[in-house]
N, C-alpha and C. Protein backbone atom coordinates (compact mmCIF):
# COMPACT_ATOMS: atom_id res chain seq x y z
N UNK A 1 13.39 -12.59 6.16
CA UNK A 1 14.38 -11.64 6.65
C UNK A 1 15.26 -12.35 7.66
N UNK A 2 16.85 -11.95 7.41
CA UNK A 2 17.36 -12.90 8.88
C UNK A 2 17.39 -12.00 9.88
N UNK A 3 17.95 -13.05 10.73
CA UNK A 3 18.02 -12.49 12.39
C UNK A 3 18.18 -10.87 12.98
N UNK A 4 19.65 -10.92 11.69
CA UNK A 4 20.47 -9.65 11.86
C UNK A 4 20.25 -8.09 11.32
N UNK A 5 19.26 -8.43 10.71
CA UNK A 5 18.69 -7.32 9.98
C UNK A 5 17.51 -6.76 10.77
N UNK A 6 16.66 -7.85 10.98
CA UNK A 6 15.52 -7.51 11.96
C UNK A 6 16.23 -7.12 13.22
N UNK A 7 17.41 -7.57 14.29
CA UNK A 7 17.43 -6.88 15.37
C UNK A 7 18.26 -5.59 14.89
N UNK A 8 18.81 -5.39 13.93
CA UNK A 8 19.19 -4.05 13.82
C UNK A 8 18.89 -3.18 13.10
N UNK A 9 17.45 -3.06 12.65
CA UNK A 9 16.08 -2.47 12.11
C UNK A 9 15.06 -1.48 13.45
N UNK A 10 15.25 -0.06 12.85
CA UNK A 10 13.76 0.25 13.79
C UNK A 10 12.34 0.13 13.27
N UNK A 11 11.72 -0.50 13.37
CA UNK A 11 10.91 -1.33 12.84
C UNK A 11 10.16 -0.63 12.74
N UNK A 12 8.88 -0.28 11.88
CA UNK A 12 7.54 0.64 11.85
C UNK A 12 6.44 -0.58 11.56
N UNK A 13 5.39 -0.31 11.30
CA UNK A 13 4.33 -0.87 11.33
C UNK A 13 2.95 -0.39 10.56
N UNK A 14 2.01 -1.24 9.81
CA UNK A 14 0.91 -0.17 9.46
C UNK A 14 0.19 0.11 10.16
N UNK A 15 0.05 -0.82 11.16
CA UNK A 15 -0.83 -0.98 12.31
C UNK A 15 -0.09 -1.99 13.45
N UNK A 16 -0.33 -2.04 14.61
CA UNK A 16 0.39 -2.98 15.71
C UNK A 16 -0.12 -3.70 15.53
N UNK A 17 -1.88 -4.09 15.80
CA UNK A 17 -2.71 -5.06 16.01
C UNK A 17 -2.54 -5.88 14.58
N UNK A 18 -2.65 -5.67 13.27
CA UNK A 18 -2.83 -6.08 12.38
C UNK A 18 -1.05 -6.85 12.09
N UNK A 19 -0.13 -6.57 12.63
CA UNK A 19 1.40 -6.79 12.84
C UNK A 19 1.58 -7.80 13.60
N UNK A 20 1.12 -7.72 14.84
CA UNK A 20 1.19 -8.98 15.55
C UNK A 20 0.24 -9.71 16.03
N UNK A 21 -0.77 -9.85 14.58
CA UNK A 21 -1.74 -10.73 14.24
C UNK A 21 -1.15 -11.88 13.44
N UNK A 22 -0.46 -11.23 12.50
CA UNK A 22 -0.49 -11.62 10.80
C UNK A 22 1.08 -11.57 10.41
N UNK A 23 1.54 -10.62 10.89
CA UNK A 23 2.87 -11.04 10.33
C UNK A 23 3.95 -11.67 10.63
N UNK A 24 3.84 -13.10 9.67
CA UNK A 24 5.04 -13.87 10.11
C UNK A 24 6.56 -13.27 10.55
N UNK A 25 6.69 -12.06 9.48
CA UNK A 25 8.00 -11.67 9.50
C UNK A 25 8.54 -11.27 10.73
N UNK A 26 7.40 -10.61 11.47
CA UNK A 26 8.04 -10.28 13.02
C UNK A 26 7.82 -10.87 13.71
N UNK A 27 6.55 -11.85 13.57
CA UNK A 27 5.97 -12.93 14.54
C UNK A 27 6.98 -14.34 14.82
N UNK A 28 7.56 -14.46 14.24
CA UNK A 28 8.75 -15.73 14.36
C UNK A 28 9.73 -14.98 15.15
N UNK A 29 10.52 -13.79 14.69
CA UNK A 29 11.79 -13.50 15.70
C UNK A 29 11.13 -12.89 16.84
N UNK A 30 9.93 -12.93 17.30
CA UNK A 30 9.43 -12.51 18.68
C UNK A 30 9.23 -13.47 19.12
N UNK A 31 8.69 -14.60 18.73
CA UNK A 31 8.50 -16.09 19.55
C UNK A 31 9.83 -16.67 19.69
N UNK A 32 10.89 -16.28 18.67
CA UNK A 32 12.35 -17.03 19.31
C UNK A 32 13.05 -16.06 20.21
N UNK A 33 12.32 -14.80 20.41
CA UNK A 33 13.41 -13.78 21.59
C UNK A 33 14.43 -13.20 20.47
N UNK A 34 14.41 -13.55 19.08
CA UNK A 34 15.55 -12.29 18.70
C UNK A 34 14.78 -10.95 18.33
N UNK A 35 13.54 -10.83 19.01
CA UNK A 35 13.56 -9.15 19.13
C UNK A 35 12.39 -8.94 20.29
N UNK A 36 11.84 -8.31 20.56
CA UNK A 36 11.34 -8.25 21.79
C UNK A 36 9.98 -7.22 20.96
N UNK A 37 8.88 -6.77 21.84
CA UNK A 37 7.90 -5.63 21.41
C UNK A 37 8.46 -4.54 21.33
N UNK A 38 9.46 -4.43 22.02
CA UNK A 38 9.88 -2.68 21.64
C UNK A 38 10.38 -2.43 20.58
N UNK A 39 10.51 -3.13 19.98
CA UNK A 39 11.55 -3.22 18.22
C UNK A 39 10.47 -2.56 17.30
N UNK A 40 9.65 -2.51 17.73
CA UNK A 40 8.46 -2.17 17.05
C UNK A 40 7.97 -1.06 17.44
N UNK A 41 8.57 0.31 16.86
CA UNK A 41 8.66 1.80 17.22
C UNK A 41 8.26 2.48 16.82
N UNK A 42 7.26 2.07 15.68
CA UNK A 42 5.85 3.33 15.47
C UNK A 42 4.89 2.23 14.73
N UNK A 43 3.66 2.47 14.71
CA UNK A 43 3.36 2.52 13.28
C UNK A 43 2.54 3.46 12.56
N UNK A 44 2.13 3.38 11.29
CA UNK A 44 2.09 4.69 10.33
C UNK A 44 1.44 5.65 10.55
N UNK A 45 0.48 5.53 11.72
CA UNK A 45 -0.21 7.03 11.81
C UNK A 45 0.71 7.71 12.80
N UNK A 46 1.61 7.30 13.58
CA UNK A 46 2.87 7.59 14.16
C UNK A 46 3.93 8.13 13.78
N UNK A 47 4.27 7.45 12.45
CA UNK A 47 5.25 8.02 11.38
C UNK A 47 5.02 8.92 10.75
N UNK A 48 3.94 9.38 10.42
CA UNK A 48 3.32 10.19 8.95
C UNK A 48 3.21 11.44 10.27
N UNK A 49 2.38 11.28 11.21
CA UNK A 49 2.43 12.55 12.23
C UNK A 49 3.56 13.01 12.93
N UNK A 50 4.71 12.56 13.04
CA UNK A 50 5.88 12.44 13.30
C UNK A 50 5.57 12.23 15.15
N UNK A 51 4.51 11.77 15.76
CA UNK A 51 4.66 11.48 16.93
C UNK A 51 5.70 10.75 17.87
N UNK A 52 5.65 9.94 16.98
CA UNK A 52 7.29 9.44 16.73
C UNK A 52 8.43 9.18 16.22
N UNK A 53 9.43 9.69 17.30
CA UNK A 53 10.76 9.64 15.04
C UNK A 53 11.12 8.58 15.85
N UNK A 54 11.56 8.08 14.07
CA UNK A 54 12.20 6.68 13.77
C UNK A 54 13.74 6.69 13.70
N UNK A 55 14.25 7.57 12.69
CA UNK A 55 15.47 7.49 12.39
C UNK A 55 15.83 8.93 12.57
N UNK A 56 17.25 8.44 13.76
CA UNK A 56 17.81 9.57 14.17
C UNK A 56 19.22 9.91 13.80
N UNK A 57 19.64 8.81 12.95
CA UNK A 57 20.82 9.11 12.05
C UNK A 57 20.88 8.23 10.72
N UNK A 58 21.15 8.98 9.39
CA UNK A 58 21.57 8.05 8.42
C UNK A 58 21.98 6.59 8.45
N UNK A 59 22.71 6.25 9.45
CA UNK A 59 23.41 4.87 9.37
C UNK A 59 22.13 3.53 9.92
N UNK A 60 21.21 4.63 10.34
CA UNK A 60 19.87 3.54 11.47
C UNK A 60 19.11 2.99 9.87
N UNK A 61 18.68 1.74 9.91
CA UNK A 61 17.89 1.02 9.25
C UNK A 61 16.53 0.89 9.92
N UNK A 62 15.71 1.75 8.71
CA UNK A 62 14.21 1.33 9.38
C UNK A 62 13.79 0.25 8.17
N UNK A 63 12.98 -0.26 8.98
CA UNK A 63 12.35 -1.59 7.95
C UNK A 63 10.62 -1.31 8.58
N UNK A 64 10.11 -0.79 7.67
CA UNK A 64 8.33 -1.08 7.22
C UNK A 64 7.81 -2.46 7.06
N UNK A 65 6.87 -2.65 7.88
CA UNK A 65 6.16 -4.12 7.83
C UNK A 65 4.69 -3.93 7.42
N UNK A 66 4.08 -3.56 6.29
CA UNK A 66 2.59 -3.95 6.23
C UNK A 66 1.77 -5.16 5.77
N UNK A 67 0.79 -5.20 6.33
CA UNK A 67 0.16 -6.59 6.03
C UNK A 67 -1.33 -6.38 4.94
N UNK A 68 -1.07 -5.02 4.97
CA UNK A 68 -2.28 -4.21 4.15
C UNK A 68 -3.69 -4.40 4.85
N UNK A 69 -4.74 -4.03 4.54
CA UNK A 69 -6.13 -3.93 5.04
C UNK A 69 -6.97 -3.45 3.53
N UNK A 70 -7.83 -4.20 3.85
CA UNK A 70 -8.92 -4.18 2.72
C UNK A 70 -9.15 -1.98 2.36
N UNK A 71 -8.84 -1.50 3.09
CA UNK A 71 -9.39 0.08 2.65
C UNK A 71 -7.92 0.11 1.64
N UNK A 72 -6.47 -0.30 1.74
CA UNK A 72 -5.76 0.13 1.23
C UNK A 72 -6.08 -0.70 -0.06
N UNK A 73 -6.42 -1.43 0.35
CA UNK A 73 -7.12 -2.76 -1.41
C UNK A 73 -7.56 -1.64 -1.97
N UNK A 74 -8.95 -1.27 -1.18
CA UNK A 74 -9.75 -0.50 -2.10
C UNK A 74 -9.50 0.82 -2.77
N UNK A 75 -8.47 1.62 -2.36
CA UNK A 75 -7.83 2.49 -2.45
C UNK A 75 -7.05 2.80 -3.83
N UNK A 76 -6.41 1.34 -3.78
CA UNK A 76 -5.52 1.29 -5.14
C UNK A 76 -6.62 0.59 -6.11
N UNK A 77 -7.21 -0.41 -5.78
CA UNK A 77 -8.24 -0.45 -6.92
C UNK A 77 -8.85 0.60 -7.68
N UNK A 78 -9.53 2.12 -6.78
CA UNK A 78 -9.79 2.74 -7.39
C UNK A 78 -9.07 3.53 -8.01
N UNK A 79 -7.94 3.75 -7.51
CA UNK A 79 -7.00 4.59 -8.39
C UNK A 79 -6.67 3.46 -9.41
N UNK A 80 -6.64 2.83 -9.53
CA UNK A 80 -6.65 1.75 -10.62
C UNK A 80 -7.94 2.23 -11.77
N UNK A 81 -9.05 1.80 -11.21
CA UNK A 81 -10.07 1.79 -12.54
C UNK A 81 -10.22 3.57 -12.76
N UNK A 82 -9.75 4.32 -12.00
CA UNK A 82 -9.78 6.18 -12.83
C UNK A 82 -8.40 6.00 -13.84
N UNK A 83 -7.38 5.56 -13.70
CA UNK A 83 -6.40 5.77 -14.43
C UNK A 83 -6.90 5.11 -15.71
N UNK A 84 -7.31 3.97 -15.59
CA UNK A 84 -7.87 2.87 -16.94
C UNK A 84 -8.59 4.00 -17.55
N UNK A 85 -9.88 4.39 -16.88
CA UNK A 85 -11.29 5.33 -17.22
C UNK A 85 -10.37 6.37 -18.43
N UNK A 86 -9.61 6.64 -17.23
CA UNK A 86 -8.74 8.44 -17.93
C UNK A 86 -8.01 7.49 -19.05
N UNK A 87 -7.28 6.46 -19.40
CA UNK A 87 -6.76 6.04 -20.77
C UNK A 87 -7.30 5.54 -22.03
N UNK A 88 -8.64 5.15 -21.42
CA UNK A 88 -9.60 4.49 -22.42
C UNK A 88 -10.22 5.94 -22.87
N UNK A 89 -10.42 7.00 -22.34
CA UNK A 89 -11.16 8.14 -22.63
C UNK A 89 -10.21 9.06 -23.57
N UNK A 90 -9.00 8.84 -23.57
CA UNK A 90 -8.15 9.51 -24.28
C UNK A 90 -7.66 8.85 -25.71
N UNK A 91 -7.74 7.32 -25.45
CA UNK A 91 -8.04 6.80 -26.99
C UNK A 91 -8.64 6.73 -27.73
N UNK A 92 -10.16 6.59 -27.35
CA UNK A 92 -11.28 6.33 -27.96
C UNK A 92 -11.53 7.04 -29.41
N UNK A 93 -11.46 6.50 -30.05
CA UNK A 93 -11.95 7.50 -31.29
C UNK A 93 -13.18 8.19 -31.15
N UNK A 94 -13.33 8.98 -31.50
CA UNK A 94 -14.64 9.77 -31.38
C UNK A 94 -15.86 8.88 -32.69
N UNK A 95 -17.25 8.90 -31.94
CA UNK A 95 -17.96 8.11 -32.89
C UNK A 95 -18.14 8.99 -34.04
N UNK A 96 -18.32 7.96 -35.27
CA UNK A 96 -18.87 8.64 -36.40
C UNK A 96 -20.60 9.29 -35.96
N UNK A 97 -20.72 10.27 -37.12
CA UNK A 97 -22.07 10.70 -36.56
C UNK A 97 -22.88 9.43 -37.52
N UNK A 98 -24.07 9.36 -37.35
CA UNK A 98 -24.98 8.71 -37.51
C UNK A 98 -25.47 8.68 -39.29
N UNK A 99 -25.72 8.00 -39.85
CA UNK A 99 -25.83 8.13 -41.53
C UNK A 99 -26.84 8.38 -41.87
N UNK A 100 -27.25 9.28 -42.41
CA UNK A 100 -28.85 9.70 -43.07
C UNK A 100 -29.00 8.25 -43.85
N UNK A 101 -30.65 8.19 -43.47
CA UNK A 101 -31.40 7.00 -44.69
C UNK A 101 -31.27 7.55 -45.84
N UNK A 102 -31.26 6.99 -47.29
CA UNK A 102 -31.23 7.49 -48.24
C UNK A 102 -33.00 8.02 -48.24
N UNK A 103 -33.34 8.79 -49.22
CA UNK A 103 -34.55 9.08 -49.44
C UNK A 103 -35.40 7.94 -49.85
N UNK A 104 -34.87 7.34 -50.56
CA UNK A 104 -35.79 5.82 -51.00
C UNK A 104 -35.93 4.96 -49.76
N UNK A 105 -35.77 4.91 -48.99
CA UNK A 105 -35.63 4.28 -47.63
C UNK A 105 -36.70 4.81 -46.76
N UNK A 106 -36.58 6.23 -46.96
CA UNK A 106 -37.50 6.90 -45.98
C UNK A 106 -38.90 6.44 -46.51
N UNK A 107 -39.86 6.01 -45.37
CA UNK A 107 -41.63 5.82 -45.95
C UNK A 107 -42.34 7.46 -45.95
């Protein structure tokens, strides 16, 4: 991302700690001073609760930064293998039933 986008971005976050652990994207223009910690004005349990608003007019650019966390892995994985489950269950042909022995077969 360049310079100019990030300082004129209200920035959200999925998490702070996990943000300015891990992410290069904000972690470089904070070590050169083109944005400072306050640029960084919610993150998502902030946003989703509206504890804090982000955008207070159409023309404001918010830019989302996640770095994900293993629960959101696991999250979409499983909605992953139910959707498979639910498509494989809807193709499947139904089994044939089972074939009687002929009588000469039977002891």
């Amino acid at each position: 991302m360049d310079d100019t986008l990030i300082r004129r971005s209200r920035i959200v976050v999925d998490t702070y700690d996990c943000a300015l652990a891990e992410a290069g994207d904000l972690l470089v223009p904070l070590k050169a001073n083109v944005i400072r910690r306050e640029h960084l004005l919610a993150d998502l349990h902030q946003l989703i609760t509206a504890k804090k608003p982000v955008r207070t007019s159409p023309a404001e650019i918010t830019l989302f930064k996640s770095v994900g966390n293993a629960l959101e892995d696991l999250a979409a994985a499983e909605l992953l293998e139910d959707t498979l489950l639910s498509i494989d269950r809807k193709n499947r042909a139904p089994s044939p039933a089972p074939a009687e022995k002929p009588a000469s077969l039977s002891s």
